[in-house]
Protein backbone atom coordinates (compact mmCIF):
# COMPACT_ATOMS: atom_id res chain seq x y z
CA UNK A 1 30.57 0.63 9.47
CA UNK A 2 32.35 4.09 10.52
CA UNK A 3 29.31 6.01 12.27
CA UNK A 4 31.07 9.20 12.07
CA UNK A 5 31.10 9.19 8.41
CA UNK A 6 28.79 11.68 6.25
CA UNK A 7 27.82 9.02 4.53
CA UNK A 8 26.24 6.92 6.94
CA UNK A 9 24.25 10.22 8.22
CA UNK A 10 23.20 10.66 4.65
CA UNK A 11 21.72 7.01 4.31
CA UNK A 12 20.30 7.17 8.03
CA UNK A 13 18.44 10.29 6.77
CA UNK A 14 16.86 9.10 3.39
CA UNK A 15 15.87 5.83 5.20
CA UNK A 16 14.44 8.08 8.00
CA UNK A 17 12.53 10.11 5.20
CA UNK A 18 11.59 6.98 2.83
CA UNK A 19 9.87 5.34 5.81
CA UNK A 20 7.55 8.82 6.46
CA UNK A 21 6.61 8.25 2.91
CA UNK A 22 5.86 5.06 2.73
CA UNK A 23 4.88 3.66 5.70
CA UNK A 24 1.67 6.21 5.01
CA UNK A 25 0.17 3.80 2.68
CA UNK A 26 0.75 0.91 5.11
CA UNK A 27 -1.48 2.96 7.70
CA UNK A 28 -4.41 3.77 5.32
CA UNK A 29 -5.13 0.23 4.43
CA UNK A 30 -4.50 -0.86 8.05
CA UNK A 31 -7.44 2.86 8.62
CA UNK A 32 -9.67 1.53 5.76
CA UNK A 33 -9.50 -2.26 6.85
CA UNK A 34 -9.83 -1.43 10.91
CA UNK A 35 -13.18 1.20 10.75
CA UNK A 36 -15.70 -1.14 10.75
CA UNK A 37 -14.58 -3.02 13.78
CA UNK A 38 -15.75 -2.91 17.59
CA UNK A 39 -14.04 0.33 19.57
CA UNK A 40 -12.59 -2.76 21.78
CA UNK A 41 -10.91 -4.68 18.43
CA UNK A 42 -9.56 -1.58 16.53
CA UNK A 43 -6.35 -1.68 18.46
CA UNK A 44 -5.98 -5.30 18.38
CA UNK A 45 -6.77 -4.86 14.17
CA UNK A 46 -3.49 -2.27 14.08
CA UNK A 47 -0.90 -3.97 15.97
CA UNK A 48 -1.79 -7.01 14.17
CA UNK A 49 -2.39 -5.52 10.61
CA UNK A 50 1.29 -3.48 12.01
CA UNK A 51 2.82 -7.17 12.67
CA UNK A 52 1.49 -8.02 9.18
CA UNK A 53 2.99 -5.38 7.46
CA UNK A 54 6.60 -5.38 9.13
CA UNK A 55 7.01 -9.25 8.76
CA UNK A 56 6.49 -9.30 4.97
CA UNK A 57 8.86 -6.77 4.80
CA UNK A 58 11.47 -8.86 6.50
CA UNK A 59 10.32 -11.79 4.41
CA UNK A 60 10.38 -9.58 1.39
CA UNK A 61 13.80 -8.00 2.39
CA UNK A 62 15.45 -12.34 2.17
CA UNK A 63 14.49 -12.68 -1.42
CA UNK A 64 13.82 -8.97 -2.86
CA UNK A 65 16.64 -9.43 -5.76
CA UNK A 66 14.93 -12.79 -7.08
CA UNK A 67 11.11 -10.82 -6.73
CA UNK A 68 12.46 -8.09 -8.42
CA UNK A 69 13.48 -10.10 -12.24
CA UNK A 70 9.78 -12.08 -11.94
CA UNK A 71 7.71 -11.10 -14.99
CA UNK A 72 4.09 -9.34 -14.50
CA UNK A 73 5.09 -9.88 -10.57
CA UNK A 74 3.66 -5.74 -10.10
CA UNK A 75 1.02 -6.45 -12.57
CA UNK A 76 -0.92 -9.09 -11.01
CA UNK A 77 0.24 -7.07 -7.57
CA UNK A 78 -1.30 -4.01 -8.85
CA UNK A 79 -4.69 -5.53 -10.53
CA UNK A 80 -5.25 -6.78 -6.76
CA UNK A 81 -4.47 -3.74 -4.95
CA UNK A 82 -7.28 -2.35 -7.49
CA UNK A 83 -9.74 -5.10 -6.41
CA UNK A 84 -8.67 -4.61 -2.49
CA UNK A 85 -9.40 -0.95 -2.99
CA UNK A 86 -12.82 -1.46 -4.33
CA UNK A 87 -13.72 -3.81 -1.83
CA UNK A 88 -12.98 -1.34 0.98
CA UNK A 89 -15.11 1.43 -0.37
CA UNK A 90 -17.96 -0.95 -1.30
CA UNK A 91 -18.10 -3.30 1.60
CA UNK A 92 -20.81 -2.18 4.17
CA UNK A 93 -21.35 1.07 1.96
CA UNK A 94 -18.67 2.87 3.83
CA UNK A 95 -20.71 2.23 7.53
CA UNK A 96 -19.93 0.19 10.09
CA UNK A 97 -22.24 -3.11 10.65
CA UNK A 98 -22.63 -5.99 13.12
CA UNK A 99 -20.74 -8.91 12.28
CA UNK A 100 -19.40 -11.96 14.53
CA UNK A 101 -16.65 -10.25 16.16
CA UNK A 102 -14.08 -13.16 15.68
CA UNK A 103 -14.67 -13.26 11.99
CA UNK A 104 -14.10 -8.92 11.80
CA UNK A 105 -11.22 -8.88 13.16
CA UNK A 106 -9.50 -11.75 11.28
CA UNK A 107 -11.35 -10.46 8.00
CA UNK A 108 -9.85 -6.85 8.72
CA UNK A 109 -6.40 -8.66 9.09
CA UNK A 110 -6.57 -10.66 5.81
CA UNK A 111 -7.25 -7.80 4.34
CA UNK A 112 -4.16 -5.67 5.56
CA UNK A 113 -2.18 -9.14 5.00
CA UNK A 114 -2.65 -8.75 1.40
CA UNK A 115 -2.74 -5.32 0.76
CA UNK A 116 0.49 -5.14 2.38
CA UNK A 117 1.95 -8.19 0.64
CA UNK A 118 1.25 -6.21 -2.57
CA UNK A 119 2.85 -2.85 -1.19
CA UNK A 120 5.87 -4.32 0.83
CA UNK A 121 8.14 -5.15 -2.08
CA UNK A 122 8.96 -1.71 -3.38
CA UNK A 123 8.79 -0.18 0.75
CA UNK A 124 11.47 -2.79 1.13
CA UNK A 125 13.43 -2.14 -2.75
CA UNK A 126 13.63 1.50 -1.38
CA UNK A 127 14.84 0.93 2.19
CA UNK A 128 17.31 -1.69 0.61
CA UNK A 129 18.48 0.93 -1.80
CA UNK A 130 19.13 4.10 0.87
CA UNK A 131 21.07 1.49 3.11
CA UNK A 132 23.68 0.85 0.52
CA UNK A 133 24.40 -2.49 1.24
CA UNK A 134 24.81 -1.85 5.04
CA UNK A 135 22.20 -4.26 7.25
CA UNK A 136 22.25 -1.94 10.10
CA UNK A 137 20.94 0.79 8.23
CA UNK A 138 18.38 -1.86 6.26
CA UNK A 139 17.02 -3.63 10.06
CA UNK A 140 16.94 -0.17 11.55
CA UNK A 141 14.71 1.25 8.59
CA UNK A 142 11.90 -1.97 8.79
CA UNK A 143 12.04 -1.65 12.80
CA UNK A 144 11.38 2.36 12.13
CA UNK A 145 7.93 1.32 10.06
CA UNK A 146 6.44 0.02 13.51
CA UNK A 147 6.04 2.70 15.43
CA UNK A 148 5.07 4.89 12.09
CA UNK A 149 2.37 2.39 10.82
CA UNK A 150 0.73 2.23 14.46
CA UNK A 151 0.55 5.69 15.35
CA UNK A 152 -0.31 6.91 11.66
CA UNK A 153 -3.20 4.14 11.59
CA UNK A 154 -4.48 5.35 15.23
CA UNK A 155 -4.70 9.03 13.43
CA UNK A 156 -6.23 8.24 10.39
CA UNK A 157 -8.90 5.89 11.93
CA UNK A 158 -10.18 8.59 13.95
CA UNK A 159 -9.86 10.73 11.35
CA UNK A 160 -11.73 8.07 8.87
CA UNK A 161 -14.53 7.85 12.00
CA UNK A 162 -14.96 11.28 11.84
CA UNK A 163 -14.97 12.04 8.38
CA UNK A 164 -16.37 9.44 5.99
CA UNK A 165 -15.03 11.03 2.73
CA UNK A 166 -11.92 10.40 3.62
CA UNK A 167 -12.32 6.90 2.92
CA UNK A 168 -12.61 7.34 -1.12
CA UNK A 169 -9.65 8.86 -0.56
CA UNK A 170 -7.64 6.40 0.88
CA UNK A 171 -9.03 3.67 -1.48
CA UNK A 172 -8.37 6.34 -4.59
CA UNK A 173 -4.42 6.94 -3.06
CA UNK A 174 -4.34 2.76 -3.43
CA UNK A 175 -5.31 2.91 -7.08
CA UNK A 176 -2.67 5.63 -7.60
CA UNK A 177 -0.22 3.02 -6.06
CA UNK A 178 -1.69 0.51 -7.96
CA UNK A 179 -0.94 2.43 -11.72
CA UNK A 180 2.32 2.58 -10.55
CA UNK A 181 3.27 -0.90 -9.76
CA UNK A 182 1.19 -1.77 -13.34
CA UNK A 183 3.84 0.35 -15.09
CA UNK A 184 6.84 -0.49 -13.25
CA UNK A 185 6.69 -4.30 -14.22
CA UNK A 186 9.65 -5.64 -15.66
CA UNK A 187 7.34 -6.42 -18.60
CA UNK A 188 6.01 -3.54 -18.61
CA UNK A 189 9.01 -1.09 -18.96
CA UNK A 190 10.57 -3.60 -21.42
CA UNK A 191 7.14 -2.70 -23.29
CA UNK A 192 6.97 1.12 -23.11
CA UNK A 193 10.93 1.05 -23.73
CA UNK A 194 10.63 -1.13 -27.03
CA UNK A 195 7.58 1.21 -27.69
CA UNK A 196 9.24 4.82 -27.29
CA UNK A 197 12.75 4.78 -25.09
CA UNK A 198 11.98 8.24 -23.82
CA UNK A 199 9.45 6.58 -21.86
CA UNK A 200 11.75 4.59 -19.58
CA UNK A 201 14.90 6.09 -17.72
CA UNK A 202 17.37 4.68 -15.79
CA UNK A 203 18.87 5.68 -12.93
CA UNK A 204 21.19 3.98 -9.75
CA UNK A 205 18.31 1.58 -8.79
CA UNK A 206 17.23 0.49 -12.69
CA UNK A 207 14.70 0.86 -15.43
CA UNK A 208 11.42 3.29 -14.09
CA UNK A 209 8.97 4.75 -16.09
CA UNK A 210 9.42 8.58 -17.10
CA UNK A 211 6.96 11.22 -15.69
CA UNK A 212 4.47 10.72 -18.37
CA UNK A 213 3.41 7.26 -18.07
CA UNK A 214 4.17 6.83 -14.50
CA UNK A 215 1.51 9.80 -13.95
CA UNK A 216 -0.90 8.82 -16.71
CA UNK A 217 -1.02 4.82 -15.00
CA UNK A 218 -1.46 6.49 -11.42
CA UNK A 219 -4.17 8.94 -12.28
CA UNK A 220 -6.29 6.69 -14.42
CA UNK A 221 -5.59 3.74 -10.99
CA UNK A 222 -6.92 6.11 -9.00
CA UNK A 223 -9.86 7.04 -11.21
CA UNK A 224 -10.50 3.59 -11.90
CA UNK A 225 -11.01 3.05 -8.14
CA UNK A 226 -13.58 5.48 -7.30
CA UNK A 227 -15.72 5.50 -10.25
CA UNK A 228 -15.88 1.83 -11.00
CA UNK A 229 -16.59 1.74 -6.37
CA UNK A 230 -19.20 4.00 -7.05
CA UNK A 231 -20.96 2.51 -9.73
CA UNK A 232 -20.73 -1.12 -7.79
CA UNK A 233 -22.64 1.24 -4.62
CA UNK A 234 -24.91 2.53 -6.53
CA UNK A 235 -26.16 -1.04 -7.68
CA UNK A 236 -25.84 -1.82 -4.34
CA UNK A 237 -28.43 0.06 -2.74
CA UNK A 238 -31.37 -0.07 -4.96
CA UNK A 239 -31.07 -3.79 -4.46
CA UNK A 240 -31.01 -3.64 -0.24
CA UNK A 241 -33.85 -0.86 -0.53
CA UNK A 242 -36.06 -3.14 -2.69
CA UNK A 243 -35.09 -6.12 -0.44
CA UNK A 244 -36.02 -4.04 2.49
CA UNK A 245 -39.20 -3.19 1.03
């Protein structure tokens, strides 16, 4: 590949600005996951939640054409990034607890396994597509998420630590990327395109949803997320004040 060309500066700078982009939803599950653990686990929770995270992209990145064409793939993807984002805002009602240290940190891990399993594929569709074909540009884009998801999870667990709030809205932005994998399905756009065409347009990389459902599926994720976590805490607590009692 001819380094000098404009091209390959063109490609080296989308995958440069994809990975800002994405890798930010890698580091608020890996936040989310990590803030209940021990000060002395919560780096051992991001470098391994990190590992997670970059090696299902690599796996992701040997068979992404064949995971692409399977039917309600982003559907049942999406109806378990809902469930993982519930979990995270109603597990320990959003305060840290004592648990055997052991089974935290692995339980944290899990949790950023599948999360990121979910999340991966269209990270790795969108690196794959800015590389054009060109495996420098494709390895050099999943070693960039690394350093990204580490240092953006260090941030945002502080910033989780410090203010609490912030963790509806990390579970609410993974119900926003949960609407959108729900829409994207193959079935689904073959749905909403049989339904109205105008709601599906196609572009370099395929069939997407237009602005209109693709917004509509994200907002009501994302809505989904925090009322339906809110309701679940609110049953929640009467129950451990009356078992208290």
């Amino acid at each position: 590949m001819d380094f000098t060309t404009p091209a390959f500066w063109v490609s080296l700078l989308q995958i440069i600005w994809i990975d800002l982009l994405l890798s930010g939803d890698n580091a608020v599950v890996i936040a989310l996951a990590c803030r209940s653990l021990p000060k002395a686990q919560r780096k051992w929770g991001i470098l391994l939640g990190a590992g997670a995270a970059v090696s299902l992209r690599i796996l992701f990145a040997l068979a992404v054409s064949y995971l692409l064409g399977v039917p309600f793939l982003k559907v049942v993807g999406g109806l378990l990034l809902l469930w993982i984002a519930i979990k995270l805002v109603t597990d320990n009602g959003g305060d840290a607890h004592e648990v055997a240290a052991s089974d935290s940190l692995w339980k944290a891990v899990r949790t950023i396994a599948i999360a990121d399993a979910v999340m991966s594929l269209d990270n790795v569709v969108a690196i794959a597509a800015a590389a054009r074909g060109h495996w420098e540009l494709f390895v050099f884009g999943l070693l960039l998420t690394i350093p990204l998801i580490i240092f953006g999870s260090q941030l945002l667990l502080t910033l989780l630590t410090r203010f609490p709030i912030l963790i509806w809205a990390g579970a609410a932005l993974l119900g926003w990327i949960a609407g959108e994998m729900l829409v994207g399905d193959v079935m689904a756009l073959s749905w909403l395109q049989h339904l109205n065409p105008g709601l599906v347009k196609m572009d370099d990389h395929g069939l997407h949803p237009a602005a209109l459902p693709h917004y509509a599926a994200s907002i009501a994720g994302a809505l989904f997320v925090v009322t339906t976590g809110y309701l679940l805490r609110g049953r929640t607590r009467p129950a451990e004040a009356g078992h208290g009692a």
